[in-house]
C-alpha atoms as a PDB file:
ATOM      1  CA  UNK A   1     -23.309  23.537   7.348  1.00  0.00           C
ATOM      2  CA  UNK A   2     -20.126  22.293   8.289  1.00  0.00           C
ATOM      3  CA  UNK A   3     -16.988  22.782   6.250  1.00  0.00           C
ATOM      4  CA  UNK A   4     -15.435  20.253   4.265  1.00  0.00           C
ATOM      5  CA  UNK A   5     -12.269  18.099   5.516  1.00  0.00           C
ATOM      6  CA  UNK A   6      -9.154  19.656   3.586  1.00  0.00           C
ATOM      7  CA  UNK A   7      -8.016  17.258   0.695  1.00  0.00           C
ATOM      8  CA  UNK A   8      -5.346  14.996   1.848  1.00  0.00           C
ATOM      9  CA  UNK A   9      -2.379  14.330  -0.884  1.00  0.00           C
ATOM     10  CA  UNK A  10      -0.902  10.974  -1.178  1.00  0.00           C
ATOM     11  CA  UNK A  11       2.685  10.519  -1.847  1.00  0.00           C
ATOM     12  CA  UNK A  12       4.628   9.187  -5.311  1.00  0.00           C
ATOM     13  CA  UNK A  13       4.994   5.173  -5.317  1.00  0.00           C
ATOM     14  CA  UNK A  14       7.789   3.670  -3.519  1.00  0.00           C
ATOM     15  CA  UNK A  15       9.358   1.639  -6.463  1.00  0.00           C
ATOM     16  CA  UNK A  16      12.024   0.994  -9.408  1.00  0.00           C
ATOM     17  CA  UNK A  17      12.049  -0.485 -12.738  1.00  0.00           C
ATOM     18  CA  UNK A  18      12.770  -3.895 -11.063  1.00  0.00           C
ATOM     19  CA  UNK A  19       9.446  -4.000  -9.143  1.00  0.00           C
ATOM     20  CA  UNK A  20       7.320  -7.492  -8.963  1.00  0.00           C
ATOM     21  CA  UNK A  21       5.148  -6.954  -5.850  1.00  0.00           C
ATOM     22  CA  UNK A  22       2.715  -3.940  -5.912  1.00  0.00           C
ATOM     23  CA  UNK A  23       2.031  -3.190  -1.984  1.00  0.00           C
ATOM     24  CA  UNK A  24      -1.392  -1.016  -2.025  1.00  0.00           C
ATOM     25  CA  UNK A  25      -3.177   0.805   0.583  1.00  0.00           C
ATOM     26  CA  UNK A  26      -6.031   3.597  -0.085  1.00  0.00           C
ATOM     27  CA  UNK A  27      -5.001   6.653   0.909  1.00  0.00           C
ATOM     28  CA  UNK A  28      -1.952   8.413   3.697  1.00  0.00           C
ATOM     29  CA  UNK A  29      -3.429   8.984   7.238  1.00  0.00           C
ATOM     30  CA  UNK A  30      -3.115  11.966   9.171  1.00  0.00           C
ATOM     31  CA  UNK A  31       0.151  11.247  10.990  1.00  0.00           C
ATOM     32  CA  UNK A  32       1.641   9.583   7.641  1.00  0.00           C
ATOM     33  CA  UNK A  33       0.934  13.477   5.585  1.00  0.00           C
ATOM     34  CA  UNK A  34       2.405  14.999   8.624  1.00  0.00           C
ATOM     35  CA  UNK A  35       5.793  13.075   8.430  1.00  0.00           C
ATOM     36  CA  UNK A  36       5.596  12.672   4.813  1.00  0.00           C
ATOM     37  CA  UNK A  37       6.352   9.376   4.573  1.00  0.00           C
ATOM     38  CA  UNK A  38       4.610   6.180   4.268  1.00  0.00           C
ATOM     39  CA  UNK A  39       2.675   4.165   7.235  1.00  0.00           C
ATOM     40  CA  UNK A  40       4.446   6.752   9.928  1.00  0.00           C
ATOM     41  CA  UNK A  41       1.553   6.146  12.607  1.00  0.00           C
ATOM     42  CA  UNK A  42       3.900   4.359  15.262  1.00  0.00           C
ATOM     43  CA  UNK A  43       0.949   2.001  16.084  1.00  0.00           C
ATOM     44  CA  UNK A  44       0.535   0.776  12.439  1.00  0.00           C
ATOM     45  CA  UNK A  45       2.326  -2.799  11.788  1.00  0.00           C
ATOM     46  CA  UNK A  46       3.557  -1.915   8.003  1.00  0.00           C
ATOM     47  CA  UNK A  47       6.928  -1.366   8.979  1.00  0.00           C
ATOM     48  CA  UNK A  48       7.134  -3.949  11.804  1.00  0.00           C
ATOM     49  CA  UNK A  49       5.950  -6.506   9.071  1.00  0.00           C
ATOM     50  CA  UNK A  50       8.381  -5.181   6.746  1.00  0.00           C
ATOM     51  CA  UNK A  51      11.120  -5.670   9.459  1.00  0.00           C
ATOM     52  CA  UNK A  52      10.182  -9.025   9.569  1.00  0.00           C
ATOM     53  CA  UNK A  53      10.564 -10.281   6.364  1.00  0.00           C
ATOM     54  CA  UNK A  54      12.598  -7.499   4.609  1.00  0.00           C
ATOM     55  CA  UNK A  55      14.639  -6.060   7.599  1.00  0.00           C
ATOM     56  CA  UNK A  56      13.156  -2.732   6.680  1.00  0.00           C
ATOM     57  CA  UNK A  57      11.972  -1.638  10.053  1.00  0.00           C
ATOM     58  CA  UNK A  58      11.246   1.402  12.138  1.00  0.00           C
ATOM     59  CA  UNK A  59      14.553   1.556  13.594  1.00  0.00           C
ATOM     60  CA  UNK A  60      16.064   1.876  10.318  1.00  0.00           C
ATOM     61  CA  UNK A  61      16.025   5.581   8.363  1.00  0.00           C
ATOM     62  CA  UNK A  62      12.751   5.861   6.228  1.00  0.00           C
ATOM     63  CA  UNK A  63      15.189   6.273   3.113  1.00  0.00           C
ATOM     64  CA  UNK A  64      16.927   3.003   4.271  1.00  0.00           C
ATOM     65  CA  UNK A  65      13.364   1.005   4.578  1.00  0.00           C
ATOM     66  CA  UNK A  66      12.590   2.068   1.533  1.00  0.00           C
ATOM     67  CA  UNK A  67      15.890   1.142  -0.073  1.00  0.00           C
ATOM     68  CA  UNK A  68      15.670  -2.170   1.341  1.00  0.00           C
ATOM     69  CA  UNK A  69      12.381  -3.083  -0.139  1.00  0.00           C
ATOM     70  CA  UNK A  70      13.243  -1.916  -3.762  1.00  0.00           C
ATOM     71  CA  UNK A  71      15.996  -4.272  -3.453  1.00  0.00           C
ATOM     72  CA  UNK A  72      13.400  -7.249  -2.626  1.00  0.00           C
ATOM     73  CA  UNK A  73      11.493  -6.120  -5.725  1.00  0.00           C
ATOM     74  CA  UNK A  74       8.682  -4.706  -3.422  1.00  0.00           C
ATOM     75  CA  UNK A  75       6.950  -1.306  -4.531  1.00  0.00           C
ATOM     76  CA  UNK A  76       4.504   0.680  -2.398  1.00  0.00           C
ATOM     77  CA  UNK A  77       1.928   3.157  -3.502  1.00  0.00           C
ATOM     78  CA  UNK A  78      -1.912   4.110  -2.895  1.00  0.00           C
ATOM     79  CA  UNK A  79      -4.825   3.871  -4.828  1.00  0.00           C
ATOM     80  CA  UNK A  80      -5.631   7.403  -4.147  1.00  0.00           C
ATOM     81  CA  UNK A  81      -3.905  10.242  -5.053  1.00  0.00           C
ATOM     82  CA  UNK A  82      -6.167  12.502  -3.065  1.00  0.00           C
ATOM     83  CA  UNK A  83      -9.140  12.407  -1.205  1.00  0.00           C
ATOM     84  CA  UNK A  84     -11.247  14.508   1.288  1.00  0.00           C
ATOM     85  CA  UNK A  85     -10.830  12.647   4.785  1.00  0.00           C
ATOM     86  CA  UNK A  86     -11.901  14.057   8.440  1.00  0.00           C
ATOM     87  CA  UNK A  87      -8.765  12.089  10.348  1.00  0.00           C
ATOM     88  CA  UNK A  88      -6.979   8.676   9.397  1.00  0.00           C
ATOM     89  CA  UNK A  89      -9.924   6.217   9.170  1.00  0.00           C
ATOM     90  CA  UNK A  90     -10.861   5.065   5.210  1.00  0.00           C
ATOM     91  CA  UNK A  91     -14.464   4.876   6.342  1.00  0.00           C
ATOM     92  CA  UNK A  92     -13.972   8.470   6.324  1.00  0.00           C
ATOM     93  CA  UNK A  93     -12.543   9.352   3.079  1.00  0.00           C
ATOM     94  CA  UNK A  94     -15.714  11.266   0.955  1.00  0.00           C
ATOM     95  CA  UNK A  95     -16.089   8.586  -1.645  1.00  0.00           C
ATOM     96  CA  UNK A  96     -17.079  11.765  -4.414  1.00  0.00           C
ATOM     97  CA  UNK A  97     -13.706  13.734  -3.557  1.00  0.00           C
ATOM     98  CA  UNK A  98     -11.388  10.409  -4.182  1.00  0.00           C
ATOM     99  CA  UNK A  99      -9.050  10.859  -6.865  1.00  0.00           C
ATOM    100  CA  UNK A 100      -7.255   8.054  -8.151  1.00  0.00           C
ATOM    101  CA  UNK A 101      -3.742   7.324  -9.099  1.00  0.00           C
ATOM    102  CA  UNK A 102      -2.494   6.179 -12.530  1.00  0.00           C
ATOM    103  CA  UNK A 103      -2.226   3.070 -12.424  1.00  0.00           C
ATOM    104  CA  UNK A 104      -1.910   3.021 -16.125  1.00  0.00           C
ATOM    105  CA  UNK A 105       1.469   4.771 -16.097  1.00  0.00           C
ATOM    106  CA  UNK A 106       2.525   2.983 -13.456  1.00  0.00           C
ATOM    107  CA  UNK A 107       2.209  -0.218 -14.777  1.00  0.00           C
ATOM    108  CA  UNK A 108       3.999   0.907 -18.099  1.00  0.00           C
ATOM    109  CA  UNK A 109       6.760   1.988 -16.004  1.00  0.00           C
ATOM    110  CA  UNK A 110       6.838  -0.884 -14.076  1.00  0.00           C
ATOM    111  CA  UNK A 111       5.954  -4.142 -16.445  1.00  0.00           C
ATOM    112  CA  UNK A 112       7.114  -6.731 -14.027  1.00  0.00           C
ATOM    113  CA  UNK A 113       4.972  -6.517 -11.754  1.00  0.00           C
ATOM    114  CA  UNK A 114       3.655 -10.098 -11.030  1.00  0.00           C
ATOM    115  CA  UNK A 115       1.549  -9.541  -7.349  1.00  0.00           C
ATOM    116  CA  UNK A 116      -0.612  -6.565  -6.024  1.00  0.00           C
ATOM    117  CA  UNK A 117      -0.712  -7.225  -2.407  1.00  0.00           C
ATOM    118  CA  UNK A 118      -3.683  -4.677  -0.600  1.00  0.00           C
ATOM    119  CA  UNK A 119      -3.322  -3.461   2.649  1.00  0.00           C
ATOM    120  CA  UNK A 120      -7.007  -3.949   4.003  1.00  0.00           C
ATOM    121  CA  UNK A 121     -10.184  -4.328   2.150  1.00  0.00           C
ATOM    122  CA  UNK A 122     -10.528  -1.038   1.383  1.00  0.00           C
ATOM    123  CA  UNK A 123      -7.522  -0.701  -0.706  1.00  0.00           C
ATOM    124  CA  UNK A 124      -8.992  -3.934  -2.546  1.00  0.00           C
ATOM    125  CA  UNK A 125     -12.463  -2.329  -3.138  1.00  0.00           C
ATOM    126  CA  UNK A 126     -11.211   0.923  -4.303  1.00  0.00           C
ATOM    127  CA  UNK A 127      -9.154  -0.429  -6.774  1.00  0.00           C
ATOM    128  CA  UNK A 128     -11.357  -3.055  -8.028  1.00  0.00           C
ATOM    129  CA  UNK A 129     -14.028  -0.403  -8.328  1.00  0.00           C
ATOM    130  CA  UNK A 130     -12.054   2.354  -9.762  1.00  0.00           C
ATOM    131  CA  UNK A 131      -9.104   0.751 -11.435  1.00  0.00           C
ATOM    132  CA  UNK A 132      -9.265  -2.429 -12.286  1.00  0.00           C
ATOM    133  CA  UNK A 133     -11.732  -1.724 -15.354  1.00  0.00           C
ATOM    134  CA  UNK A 134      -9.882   0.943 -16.672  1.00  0.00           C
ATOM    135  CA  UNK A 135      -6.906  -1.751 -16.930  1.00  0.00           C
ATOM    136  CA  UNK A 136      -5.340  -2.951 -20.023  1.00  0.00           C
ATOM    137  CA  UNK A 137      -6.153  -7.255 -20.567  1.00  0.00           C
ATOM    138  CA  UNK A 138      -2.800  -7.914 -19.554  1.00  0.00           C
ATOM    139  CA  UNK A 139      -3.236  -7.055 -16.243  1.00  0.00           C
ATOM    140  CA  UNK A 140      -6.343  -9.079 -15.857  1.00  0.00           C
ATOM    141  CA  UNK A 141      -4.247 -11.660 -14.751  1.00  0.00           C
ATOM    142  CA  UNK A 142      -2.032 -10.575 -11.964  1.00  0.00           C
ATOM    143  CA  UNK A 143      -2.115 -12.424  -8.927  1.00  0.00           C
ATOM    144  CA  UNK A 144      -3.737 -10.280  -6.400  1.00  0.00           C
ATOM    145  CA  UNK A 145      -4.205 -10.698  -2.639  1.00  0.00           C
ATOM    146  CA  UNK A 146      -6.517  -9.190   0.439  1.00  0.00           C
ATOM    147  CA  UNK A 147      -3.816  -9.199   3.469  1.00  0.00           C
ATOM    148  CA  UNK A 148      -5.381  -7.981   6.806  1.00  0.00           C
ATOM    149  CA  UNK A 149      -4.738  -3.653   7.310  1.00  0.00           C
ATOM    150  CA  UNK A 150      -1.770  -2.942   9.266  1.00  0.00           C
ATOM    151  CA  UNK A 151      -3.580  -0.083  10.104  1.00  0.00           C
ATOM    152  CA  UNK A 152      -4.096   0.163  14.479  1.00  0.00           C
ATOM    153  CA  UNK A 153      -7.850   0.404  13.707  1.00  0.00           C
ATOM    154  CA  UNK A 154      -7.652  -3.582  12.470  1.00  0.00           C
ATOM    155  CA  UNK A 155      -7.825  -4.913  16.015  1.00  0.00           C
ATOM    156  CA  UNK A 156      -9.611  -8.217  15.083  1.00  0.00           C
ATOM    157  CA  UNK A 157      -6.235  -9.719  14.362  1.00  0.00           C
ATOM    158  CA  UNK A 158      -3.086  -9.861  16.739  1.00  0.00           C
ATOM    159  CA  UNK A 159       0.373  -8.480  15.323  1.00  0.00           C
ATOM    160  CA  UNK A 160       1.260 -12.302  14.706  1.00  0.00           C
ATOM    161  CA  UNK A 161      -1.746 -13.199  12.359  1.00  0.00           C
ATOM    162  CA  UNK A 162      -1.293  -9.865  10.553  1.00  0.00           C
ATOM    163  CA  UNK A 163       2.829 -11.514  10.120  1.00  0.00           C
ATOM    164  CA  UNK A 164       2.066 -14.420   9.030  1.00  0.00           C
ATOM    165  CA  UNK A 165      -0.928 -13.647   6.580  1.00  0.00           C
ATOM    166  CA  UNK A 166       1.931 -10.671   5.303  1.00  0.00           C
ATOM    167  CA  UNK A 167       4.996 -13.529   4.847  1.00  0.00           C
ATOM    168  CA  UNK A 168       2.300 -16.194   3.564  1.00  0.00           C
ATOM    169  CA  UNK A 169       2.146 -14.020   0.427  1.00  0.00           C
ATOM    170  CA  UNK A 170       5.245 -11.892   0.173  1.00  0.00           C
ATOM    171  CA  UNK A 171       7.399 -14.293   1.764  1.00  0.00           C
ATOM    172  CA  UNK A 172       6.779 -17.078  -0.834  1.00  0.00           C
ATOM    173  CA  UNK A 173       6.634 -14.587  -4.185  1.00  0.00           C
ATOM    174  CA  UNK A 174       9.845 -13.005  -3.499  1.00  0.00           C
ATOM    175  CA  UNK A 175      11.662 -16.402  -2.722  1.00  0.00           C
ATOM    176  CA  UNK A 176      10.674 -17.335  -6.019  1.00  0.00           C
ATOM    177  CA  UNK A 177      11.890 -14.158  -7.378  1.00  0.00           C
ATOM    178  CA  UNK A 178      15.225 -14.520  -6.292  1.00  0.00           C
ATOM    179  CA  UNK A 179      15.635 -18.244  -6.826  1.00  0.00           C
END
């Protein structure tokens, strides 16, 4: 029998009480828990994307990138909290170890939220799965979208198609927020 993968701990949401988008992936990879901090696998595009549209980039200080996208209204999190997961892939994460965040306090904490943005499909499933029906009615509203992993294991698009799938819905939201 071979033992289990230790349970890997996700991190507290990136956000403030002026939050609109909701920025979701499934669960920290191996090099993210290492560095405790969000999307730290050099290879993965989060920041680069985030550079792009927010100038929050990976030359900047992580407290800096994260500054700069609470002042465009984004907020990051995970719809994990914890999971059992054998390296960084979410194929990987034991679907009967996943523990999910609250999304219920969250969104009590942070009403304006007006977009949930997923990182991949996985973030999307998991969350429709396990929190969407637990969700209060006015929530069943919020504009959601799929946006293509900026994970290194999402290969099938180049860096540019990721961009420009990433500004096509952030780009035009937050515009609107500060018009």
């Amino acid at each position: 029998m071979t033992p289990s993968s230790p349970l890997s701990v996700g991190f507290p949401p990136i956000a403030d009480g002026a939050a609109r988008v909701l920025v979701l992936g499934s669960l920290p990879g191996r090099k993210s828990l290492e560095m405790g901090q969000y999307y730290a696998q050099p290879h993965n595009a989060f920041w680069k994307i985030m550079e792009a549209l927010f100038r929050a980039g990976p030359t900047l200080p992580y407290e800096e990138r994260l500054t700069r996208l609470r002042a465009h209204g984004i907020a990051v999190w995970d719809v994990l909290a914890a999971g059992e997961r054998e390296g960084s892939l979410d194929s990987a994460i034991v679907r009967s170890s996943m523990v999910v965040n609250d999304f219920g306090r969250f969104f009590a904490a942070h009403p304006r939220i007006g977009l949930i943005c997923f990182n991949g499909g996985t973030a999307a499933a998991l969350f429709r799965r396990s929190v969407q029906p637990s969700l209060g009615s006015e929530w069943a509203g919020v504009d959601t979208h799929v946006l293509p992993s900026t994970s290194p294991a999402h290969a099938a698009l180049r860096f540019e198609q990721k961009l420009a799938r990433w500004s096509a819905a952030l780009g035009i939201f937050t515009t609107m927020l500060s018009a």
